[in-house]
Protein backbone atom coordinates (compact mmCIF):
# COMPACT_ATOMS: atom_id res chain seq x y z
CA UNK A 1 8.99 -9.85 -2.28
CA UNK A 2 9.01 -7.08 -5.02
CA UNK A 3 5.31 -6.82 -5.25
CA UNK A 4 5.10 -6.69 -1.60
CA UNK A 5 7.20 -3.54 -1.52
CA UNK A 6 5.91 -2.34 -4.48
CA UNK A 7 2.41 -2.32 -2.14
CA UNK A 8 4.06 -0.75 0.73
CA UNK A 9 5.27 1.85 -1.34
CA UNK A 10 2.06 2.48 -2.92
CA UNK A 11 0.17 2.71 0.13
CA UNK A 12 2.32 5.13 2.01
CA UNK A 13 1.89 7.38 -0.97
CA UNK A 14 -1.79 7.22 -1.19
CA UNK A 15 -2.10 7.22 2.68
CA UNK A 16 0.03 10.64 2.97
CA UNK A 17 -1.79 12.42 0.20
CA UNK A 18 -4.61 11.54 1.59
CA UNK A 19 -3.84 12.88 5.58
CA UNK A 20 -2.41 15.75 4.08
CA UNK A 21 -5.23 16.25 2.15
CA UNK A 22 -2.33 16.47 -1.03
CA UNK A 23 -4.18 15.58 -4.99
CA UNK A 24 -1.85 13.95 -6.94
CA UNK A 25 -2.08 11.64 -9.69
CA UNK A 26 -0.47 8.30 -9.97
CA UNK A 27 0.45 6.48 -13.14
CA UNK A 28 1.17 2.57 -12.69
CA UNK A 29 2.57 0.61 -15.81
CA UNK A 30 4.30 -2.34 -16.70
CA UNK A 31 3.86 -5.58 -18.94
CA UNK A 32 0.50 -7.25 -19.30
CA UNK A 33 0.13 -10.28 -16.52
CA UNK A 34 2.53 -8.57 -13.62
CA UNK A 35 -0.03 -8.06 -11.18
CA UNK A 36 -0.48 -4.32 -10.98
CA UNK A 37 -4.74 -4.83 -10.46
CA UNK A 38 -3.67 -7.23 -7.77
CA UNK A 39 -1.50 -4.27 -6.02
CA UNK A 40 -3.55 -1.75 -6.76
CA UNK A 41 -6.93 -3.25 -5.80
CA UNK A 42 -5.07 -4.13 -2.26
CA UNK A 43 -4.21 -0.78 -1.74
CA UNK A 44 -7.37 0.34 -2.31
CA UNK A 45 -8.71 -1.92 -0.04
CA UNK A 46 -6.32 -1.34 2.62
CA UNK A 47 -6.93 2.06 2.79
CA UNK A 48 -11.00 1.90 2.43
CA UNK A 49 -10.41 -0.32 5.35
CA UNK A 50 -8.66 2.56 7.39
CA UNK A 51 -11.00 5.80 6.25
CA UNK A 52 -14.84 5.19 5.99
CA UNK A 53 -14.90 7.90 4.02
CA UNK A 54 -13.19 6.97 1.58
CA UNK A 55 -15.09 6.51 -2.02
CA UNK A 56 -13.71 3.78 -4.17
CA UNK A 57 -14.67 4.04 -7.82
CA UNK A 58 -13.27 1.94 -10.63
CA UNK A 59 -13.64 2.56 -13.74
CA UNK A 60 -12.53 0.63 -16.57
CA UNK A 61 -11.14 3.36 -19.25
CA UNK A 62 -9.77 0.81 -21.83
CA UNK A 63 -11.82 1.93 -25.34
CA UNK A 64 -13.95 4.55 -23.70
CA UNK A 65 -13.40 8.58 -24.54
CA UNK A 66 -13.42 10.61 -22.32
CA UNK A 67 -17.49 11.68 -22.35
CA UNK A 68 -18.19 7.85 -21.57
CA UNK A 69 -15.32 8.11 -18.85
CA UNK A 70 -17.08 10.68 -17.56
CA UNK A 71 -20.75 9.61 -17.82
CA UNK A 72 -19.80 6.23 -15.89
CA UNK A 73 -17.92 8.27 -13.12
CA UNK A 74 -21.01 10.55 -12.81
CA UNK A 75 -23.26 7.39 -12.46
CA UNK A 76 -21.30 5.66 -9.85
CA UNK A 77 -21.02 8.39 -7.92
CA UNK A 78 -24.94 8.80 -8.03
């Protein structure tokens, strides 16, 4: 029940800013093991699923700086 509004609430965020064509930046925390990759990878889907075109890039970030970060965004988006 909590992560299921804690997806609802996510979405309608995302799904605004992006209609409105608002930027905003998101920061999603909590304990190791809760399930916020589940959410957010849902989301993501949910709303690929409703704009084709819509770009979905992940990036993993953990032990990277931010030229690597950078370099791997660059190369996914080709």
């Amino acid at each position: 029940m909590y992560r299921n509004r804690e997806e609802k609430s996510l979405f309608s965020i995302l799904k605004d800013s992006f209609s409105d064509d608002f930027s905003l930046s998101i920061l999603y925390q909590g304990i190791q093991g809760i399930g916020k990759q589940v959410i957010i990878n849902k989301v993501i889907r949910d709303l690929s699923n409703l704009n084709t075109e819509f770009l979905n890039i992940q990036i993993d970030c953990r032990e990277k700086n931010l030229e690597e970060i950078i370099i791997s965004l660059l190369t996914k988006i080709g």
